[in-house]
PDB file of N, CA and C in Angstrom:
ATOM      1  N   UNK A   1     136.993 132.992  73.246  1.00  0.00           N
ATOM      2  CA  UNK A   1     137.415 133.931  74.258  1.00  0.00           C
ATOM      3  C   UNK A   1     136.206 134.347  75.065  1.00  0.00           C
ATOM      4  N   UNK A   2     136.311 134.258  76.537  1.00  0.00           N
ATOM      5  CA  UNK A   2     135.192 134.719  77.205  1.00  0.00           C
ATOM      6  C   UNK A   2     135.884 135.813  78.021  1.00  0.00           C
ATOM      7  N   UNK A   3     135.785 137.121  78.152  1.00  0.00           N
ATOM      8  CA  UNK A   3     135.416 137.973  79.295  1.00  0.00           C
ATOM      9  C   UNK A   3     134.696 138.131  79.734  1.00  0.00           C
ATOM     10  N   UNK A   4     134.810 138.724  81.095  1.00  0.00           N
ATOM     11  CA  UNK A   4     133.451 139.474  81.964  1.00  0.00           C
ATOM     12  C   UNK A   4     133.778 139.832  83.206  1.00  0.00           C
ATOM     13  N   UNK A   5     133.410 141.117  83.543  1.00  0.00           N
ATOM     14  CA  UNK A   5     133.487 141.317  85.188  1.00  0.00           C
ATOM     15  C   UNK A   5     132.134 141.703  86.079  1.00  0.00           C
ATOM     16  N   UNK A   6     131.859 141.420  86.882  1.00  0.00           N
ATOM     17  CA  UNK A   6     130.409 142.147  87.647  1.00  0.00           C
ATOM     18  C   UNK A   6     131.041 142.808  89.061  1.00  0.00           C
ATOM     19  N   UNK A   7     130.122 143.916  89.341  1.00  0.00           N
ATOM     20  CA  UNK A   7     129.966 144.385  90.419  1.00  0.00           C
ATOM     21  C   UNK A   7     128.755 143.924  91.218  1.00  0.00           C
ATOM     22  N   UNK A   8     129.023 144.027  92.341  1.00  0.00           N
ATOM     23  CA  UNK A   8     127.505 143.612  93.417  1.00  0.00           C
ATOM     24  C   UNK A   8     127.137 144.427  94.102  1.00  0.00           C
ATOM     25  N   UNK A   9     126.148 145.589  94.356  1.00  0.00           N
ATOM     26  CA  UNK A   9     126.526 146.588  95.053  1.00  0.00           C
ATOM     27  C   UNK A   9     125.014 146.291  95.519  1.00  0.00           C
ATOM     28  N   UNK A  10     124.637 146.141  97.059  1.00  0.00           N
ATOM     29  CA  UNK A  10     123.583 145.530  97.645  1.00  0.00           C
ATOM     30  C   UNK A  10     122.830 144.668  96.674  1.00  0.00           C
ATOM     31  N   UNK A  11     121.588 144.753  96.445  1.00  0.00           N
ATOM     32  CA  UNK A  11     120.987 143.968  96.109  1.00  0.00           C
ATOM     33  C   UNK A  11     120.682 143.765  94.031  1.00  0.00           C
ATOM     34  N   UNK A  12     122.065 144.493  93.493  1.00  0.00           N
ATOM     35  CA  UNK A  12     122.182 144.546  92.367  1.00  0.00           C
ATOM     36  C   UNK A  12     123.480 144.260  91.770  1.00  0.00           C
ATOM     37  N   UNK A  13     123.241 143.772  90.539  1.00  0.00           N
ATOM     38  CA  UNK A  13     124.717 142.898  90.040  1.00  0.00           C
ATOM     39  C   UNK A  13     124.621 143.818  88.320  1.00  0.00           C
ATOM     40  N   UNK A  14     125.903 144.558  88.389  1.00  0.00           N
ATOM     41  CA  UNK A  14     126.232 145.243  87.342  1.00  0.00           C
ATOM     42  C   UNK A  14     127.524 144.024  86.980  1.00  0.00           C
ATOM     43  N   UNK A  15     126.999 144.114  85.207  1.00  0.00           N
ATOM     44  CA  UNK A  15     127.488 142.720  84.340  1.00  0.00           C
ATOM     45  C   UNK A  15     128.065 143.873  83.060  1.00  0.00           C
ATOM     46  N   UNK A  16     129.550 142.876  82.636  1.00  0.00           N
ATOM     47  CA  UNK A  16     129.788 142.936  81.462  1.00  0.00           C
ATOM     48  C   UNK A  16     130.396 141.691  81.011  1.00  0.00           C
ATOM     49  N   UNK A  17     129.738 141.333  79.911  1.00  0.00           N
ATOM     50  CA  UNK A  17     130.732 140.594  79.271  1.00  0.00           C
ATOM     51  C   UNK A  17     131.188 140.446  77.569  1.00  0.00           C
ATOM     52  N   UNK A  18     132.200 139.677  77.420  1.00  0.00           N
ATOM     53  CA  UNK A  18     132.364 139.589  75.837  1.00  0.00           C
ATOM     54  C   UNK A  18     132.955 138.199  75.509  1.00  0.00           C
ATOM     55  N   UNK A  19     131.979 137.621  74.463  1.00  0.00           N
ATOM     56  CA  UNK A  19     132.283 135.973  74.262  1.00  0.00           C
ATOM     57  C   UNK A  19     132.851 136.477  72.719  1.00  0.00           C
ATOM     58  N   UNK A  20     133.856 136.067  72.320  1.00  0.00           N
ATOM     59  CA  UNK A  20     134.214 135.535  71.120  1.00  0.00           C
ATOM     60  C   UNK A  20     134.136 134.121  70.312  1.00  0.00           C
ATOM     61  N   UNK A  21     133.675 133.927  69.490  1.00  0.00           N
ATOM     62  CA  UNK A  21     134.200 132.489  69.043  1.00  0.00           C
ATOM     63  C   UNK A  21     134.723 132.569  67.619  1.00  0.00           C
ATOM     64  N   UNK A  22     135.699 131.329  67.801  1.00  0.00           N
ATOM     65  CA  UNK A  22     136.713 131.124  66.790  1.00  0.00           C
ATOM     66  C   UNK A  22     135.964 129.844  66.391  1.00  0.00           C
ATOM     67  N   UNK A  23     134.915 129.507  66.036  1.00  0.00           N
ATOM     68  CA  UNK A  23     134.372 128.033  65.746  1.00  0.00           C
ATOM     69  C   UNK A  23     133.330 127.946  66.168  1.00  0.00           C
ATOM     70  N   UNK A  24     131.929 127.352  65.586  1.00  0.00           N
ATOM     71  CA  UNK A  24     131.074 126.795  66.009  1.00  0.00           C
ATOM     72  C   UNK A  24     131.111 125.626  66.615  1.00  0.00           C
ATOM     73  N   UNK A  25     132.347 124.743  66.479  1.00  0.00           N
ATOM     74  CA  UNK A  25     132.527 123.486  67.104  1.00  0.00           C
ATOM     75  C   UNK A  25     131.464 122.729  66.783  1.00  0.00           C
ATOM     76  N   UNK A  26     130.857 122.308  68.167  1.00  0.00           N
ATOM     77  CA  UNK A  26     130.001 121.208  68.709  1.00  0.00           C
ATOM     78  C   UNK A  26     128.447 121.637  69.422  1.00  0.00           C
ATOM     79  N   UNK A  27     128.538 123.606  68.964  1.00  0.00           N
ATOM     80  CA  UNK A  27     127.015 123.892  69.276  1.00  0.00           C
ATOM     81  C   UNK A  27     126.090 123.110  68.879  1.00  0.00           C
ATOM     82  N   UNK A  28     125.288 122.654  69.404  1.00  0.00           N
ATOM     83  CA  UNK A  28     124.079 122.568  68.790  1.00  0.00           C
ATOM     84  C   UNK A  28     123.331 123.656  68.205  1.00  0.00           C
ATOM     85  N   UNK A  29     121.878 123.240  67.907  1.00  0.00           N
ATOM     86  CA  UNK A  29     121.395 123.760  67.288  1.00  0.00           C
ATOM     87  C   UNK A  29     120.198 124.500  68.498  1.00  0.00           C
ATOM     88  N   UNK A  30     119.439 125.052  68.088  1.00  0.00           N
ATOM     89  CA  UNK A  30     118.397 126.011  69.211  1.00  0.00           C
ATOM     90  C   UNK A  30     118.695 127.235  69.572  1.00  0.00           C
ATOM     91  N   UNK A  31     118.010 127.708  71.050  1.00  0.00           N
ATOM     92  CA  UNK A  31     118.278 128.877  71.234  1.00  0.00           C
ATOM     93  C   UNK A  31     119.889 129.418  71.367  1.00  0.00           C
ATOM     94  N   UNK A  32     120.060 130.529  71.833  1.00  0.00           N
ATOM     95  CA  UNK A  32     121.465 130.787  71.980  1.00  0.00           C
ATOM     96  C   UNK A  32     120.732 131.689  73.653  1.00  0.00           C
ATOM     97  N   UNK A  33     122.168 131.396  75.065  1.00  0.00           N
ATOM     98  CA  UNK A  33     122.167 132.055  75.948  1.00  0.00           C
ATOM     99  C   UNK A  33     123.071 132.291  76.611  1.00  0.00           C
ATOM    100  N   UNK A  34     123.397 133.147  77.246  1.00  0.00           N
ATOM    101  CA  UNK A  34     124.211 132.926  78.020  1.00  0.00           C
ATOM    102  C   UNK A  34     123.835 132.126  79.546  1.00  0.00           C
ATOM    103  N   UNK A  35     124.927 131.267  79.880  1.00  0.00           N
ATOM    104  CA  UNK A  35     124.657 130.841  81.176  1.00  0.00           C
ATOM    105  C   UNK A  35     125.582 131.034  82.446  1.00  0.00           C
ATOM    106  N   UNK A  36     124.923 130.814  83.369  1.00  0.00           N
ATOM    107  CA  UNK A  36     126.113 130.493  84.446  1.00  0.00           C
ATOM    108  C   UNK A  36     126.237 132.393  85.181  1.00  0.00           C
ATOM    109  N   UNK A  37     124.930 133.137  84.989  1.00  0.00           N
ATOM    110  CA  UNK A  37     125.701 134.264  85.662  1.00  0.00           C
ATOM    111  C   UNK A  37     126.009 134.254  86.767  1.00  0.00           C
ATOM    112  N   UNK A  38     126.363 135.332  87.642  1.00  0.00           N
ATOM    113  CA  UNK A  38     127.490 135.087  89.119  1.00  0.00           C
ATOM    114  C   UNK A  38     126.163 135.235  90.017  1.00  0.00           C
ATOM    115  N   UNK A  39     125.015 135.551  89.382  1.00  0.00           N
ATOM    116  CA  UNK A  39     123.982 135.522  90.754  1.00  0.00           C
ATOM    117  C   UNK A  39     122.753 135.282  89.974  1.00  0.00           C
ATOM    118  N   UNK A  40     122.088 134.452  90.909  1.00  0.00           N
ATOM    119  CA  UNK A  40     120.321 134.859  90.491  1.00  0.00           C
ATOM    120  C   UNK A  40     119.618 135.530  90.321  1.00  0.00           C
ATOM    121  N   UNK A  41     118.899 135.809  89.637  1.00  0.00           N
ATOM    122  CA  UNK A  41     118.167 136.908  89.512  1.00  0.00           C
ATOM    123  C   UNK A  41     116.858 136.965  90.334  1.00  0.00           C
ATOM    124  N   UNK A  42     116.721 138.062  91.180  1.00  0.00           N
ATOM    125  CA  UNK A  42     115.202 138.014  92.004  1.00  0.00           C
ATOM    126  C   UNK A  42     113.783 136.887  91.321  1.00  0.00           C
ATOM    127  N   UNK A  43     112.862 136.123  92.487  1.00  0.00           N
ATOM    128  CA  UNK A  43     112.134 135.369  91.836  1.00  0.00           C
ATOM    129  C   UNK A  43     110.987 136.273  91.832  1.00  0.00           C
ATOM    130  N   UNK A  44     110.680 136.904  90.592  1.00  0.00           N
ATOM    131  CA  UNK A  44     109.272 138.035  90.838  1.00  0.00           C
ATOM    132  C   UNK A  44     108.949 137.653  90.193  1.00  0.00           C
ATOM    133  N   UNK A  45     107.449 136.876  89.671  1.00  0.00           N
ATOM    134  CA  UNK A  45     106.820 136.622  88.401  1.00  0.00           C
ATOM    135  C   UNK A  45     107.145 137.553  87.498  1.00  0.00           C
ATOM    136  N   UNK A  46     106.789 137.533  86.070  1.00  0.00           N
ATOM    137  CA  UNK A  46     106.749 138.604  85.177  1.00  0.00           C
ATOM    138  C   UNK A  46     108.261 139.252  84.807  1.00  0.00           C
ATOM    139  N   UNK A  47     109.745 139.055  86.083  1.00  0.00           N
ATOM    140  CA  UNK A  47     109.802 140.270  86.001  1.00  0.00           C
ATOM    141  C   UNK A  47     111.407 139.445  84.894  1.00  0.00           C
ATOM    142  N   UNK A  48     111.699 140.068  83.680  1.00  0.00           N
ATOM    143  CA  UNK A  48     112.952 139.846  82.956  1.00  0.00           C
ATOM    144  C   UNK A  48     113.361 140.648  82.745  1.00  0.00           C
ATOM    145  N   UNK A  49     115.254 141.178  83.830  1.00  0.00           N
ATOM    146  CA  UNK A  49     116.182 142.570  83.495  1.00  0.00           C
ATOM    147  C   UNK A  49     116.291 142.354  81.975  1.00  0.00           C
ATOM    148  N   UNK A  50     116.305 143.701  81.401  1.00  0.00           N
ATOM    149  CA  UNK A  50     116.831 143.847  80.369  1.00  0.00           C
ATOM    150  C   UNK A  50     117.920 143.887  79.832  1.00  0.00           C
ATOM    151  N   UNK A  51     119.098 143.336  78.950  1.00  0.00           N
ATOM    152  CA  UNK A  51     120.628 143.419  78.576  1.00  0.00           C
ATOM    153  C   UNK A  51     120.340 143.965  77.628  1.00  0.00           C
ATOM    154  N   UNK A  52     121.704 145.087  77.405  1.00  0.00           N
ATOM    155  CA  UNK A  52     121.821 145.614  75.982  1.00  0.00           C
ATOM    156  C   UNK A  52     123.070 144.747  75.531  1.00  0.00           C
ATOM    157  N   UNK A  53     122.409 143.924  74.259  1.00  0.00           N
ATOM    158  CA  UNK A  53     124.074 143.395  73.514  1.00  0.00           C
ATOM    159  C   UNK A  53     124.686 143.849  72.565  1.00  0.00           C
ATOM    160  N   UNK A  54     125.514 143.969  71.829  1.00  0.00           N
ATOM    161  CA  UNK A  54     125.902 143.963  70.891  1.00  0.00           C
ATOM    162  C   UNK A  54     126.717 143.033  70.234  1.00  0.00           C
ATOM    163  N   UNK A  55     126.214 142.534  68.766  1.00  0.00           N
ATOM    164  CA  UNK A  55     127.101 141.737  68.113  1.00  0.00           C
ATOM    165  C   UNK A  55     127.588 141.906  67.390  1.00  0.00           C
ATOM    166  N   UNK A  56     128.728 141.396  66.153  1.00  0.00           N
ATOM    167  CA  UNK A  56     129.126 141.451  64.695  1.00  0.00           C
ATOM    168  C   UNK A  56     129.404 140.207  64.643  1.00  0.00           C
ATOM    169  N   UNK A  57     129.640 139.734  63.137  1.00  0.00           N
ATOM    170  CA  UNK A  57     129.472 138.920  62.145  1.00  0.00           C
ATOM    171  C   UNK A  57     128.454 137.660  62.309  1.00  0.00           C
ATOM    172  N   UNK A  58     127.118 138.285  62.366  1.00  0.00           N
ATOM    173  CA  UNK A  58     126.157 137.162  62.388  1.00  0.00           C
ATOM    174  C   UNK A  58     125.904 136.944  61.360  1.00  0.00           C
ATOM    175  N   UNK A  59     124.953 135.703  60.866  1.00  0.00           N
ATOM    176  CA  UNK A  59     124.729 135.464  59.543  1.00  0.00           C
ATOM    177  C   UNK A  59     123.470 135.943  58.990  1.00  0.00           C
ATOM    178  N   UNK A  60     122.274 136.616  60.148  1.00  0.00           N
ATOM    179  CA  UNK A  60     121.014 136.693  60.246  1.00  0.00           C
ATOM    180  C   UNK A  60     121.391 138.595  59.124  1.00  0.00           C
ATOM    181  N   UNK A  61     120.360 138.747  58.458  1.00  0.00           N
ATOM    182  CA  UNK A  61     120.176 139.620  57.759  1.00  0.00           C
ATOM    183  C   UNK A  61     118.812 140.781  58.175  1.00  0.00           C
ATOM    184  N   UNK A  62     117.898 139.945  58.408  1.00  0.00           N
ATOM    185  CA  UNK A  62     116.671 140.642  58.065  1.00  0.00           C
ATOM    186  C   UNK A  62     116.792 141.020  59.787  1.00  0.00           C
ATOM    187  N   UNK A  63     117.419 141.345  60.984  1.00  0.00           N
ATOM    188  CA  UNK A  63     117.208 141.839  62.096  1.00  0.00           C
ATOM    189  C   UNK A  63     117.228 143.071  62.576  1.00  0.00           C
ATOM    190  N   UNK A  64     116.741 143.523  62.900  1.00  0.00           N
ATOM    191  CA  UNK A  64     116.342 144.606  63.303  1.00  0.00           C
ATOM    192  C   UNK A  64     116.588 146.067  64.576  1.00  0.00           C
ATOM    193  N   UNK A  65     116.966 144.859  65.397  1.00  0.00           N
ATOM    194  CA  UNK A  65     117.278 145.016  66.916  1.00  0.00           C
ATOM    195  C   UNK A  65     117.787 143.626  67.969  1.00  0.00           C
ATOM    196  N   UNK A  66     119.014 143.777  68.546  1.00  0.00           N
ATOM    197  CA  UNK A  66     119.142 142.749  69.258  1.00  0.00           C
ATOM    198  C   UNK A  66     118.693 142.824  70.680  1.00  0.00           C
ATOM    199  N   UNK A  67     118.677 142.224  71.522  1.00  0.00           N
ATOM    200  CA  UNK A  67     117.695 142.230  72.957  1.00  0.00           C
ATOM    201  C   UNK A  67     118.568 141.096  73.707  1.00  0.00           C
ATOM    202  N   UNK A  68     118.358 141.143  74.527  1.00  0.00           N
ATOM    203  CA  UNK A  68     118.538 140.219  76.107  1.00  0.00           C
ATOM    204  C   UNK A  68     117.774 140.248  76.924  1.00  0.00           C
ATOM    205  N   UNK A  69     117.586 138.815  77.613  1.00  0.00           N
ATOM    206  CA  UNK A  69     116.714 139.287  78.695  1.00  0.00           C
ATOM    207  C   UNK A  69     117.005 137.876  79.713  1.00  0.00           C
ATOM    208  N   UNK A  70     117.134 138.459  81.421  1.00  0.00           N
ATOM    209  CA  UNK A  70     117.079 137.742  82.655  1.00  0.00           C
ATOM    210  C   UNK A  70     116.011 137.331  83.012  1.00  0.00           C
ATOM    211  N   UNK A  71     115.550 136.253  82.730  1.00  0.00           N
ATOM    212  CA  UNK A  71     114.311 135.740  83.342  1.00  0.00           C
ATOM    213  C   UNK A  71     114.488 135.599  84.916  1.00  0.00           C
ATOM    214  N   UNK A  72     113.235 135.923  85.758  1.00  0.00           N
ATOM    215  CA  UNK A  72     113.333 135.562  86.937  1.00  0.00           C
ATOM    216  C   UNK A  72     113.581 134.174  87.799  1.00  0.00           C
ATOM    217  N   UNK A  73     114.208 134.662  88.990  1.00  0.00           N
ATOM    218  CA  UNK A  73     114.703 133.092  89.457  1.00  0.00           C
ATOM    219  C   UNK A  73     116.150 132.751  87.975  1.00  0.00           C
ATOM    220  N   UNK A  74     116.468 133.021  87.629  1.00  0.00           N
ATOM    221  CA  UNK A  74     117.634 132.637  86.984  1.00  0.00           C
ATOM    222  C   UNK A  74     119.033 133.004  86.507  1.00  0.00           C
ATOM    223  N   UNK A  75     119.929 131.929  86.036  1.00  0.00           N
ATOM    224  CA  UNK A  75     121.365 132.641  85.966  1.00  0.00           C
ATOM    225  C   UNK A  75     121.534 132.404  84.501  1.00  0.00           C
ATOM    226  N   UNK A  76     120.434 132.498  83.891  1.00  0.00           N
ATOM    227  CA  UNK A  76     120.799 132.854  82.211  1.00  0.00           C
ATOM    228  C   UNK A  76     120.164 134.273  81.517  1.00  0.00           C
ATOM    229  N   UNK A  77     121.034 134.482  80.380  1.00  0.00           N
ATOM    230  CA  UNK A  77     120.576 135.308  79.878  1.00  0.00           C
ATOM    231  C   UNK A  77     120.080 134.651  78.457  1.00  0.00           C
ATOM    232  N   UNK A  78     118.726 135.282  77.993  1.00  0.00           N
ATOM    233  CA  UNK A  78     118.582 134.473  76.616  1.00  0.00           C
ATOM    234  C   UNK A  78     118.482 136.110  75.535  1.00  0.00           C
ATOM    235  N   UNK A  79     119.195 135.360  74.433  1.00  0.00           N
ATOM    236  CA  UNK A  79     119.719 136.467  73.924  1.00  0.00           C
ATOM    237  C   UNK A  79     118.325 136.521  72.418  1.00  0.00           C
ATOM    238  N   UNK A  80     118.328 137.295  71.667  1.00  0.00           N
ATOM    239  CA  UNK A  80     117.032 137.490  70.931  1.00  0.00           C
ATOM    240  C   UNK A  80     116.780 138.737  70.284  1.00  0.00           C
ATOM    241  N   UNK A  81     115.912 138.468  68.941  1.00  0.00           N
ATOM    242  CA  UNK A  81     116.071 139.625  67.817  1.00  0.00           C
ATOM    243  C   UNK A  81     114.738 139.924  67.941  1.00  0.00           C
ATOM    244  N   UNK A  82     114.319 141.102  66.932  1.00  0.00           N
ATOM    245  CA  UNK A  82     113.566 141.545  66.088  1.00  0.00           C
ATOM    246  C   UNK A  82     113.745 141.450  64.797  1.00  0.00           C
ATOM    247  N   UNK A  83     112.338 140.796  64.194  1.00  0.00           N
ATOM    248  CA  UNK A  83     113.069 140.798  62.670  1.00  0.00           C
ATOM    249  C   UNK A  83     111.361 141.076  62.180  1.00  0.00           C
ATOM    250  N   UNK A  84     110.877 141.902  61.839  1.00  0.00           N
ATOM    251  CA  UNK A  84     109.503 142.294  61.073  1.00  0.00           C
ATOM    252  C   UNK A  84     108.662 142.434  62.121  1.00  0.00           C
ATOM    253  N   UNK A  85     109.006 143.238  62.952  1.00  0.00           N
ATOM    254  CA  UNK A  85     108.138 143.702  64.203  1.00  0.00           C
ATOM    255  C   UNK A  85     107.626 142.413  65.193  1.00  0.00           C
ATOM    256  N   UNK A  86     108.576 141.207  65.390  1.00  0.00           N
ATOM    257  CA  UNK A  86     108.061 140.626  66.250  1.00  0.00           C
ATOM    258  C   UNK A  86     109.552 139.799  66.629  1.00  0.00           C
ATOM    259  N   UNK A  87     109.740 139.390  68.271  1.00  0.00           N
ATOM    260  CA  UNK A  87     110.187 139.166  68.624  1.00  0.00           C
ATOM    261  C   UNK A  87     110.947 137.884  68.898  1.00  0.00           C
ATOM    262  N   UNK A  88     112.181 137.147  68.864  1.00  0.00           N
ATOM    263  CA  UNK A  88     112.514 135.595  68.671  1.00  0.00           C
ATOM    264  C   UNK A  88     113.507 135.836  69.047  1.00  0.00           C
ATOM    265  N   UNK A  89     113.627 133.947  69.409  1.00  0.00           N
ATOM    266  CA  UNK A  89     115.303 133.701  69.912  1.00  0.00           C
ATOM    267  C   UNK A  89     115.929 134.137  68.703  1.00  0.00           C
ATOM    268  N   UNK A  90     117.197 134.257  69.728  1.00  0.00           N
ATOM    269  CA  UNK A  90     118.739 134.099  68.114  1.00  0.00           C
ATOM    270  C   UNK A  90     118.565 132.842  68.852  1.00  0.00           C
ATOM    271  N   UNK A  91     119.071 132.019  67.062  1.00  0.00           N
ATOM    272  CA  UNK A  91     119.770 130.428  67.176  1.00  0.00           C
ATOM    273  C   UNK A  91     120.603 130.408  66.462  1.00  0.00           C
ATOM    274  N   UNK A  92     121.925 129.171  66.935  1.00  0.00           N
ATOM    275  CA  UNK A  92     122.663 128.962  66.948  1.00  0.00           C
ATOM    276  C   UNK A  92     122.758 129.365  64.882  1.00  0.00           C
ATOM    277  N   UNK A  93     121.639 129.102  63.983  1.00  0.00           N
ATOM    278  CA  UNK A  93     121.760 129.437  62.807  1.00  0.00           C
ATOM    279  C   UNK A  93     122.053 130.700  62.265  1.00  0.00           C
ATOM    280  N   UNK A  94     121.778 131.619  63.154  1.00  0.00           N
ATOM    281  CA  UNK A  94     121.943 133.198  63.254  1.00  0.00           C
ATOM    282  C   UNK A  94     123.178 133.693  63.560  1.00  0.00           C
ATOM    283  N   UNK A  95     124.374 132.659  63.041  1.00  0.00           N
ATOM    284  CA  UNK A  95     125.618 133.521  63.817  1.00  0.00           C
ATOM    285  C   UNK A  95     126.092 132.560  62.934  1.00  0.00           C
ATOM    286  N   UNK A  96     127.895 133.311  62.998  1.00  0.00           N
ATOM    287  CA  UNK A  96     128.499 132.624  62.639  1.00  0.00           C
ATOM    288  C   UNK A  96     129.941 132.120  63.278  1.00  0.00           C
ATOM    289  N   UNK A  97     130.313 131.344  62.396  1.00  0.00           N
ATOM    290  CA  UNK A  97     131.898 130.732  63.582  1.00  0.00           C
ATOM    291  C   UNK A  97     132.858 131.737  64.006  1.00  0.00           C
ATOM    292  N   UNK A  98     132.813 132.742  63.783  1.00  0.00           N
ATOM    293  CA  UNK A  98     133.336 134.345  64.302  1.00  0.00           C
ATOM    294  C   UNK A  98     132.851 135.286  65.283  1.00  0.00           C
ATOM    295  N   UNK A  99     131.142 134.838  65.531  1.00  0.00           N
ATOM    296  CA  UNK A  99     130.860 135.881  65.884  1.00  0.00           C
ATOM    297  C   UNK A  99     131.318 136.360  66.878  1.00  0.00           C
ATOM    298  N   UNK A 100     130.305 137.776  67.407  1.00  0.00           N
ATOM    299  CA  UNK A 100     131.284 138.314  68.568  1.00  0.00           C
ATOM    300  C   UNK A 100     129.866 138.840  69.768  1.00  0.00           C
ATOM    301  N   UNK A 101     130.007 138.869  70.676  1.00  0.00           N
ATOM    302  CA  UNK A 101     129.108 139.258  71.357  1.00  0.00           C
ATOM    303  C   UNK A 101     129.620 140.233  73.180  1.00  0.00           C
ATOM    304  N   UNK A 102     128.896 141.415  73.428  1.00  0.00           N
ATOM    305  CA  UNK A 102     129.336 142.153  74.052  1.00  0.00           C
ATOM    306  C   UNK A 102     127.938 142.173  74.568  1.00  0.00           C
ATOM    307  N   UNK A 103     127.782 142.387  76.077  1.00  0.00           N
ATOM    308  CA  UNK A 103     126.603 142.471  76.841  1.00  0.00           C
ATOM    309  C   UNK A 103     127.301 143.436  78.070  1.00  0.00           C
ATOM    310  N   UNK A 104     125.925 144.390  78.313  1.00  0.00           N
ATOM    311  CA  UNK A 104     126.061 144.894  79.668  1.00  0.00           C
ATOM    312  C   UNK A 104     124.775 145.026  79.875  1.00  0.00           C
ATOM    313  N   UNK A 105     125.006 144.268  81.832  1.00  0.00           N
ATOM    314  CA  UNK A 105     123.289 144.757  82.062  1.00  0.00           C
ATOM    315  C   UNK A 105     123.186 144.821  83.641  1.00  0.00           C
ATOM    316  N   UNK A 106     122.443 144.902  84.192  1.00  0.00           N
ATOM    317  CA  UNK A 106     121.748 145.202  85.935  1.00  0.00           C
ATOM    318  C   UNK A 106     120.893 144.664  85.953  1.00  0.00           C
ATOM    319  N   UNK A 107     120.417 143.515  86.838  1.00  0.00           N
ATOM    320  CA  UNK A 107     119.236 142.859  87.468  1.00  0.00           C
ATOM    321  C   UNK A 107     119.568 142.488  89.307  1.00  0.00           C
ATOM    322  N   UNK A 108     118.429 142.780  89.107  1.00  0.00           N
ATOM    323  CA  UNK A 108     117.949 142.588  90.887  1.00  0.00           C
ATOM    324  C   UNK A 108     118.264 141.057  91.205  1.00  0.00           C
ATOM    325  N   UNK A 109     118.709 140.789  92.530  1.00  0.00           N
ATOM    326  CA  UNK A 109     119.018 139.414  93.366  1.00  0.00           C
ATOM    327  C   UNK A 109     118.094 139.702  94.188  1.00  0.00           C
TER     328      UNK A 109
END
């Protein structure tokens, strides 16, 4: 199940969305992101909007904090933990065939 709606209000894109899955299928293995958002994100060196996500039923234990982040120039979001004070992708090993994922965020075009 995928939802999501955005607003565009001048030069900013207010995002929500919520992916469900019923199956790991045919993921591969690696990072986990979202792709395909409805706009680019401004090309500023340095600069990655921040998403707040929320998930349930991952398989990862030892995490700490989940994170998102819009890299510049782009229409993905790469999604990513804390686990012992330092920062990493989630991968596809970190979840499970249930999980659930909810994002809202604002980045500059």
């Amino acid at each position: 199940q995928q939802l999501g709606y955005y607003t565009k209000i001048g030069n900013r894109v207010f995002l929500t969305i919520r992916i469900t899955l019923a199956t790991l299928g045919t993921l591969a293995g690696g990072n986990l992101s979202i792709d395909a958002l409805p706009f680019t994100a401004l090309n500023i060196a340095a600069l990655n909007a921040a998403a707040l996500p929320n998930a349930a039923n991952l398989a990862i234990t030892a995490t700490t904090q989940l994170t998102a982040a819009i890299a510049a120039n782009s229409t993905s979001c790469s999604l990513l933990h804390y686990a012992a004070g330092a920062q990493a992708s989630l991968t596809v090993a970190d979840i499970t065939g249930t999980a659930i994922f909810n994002l809202s965020c604002f980045y500059p075009t």
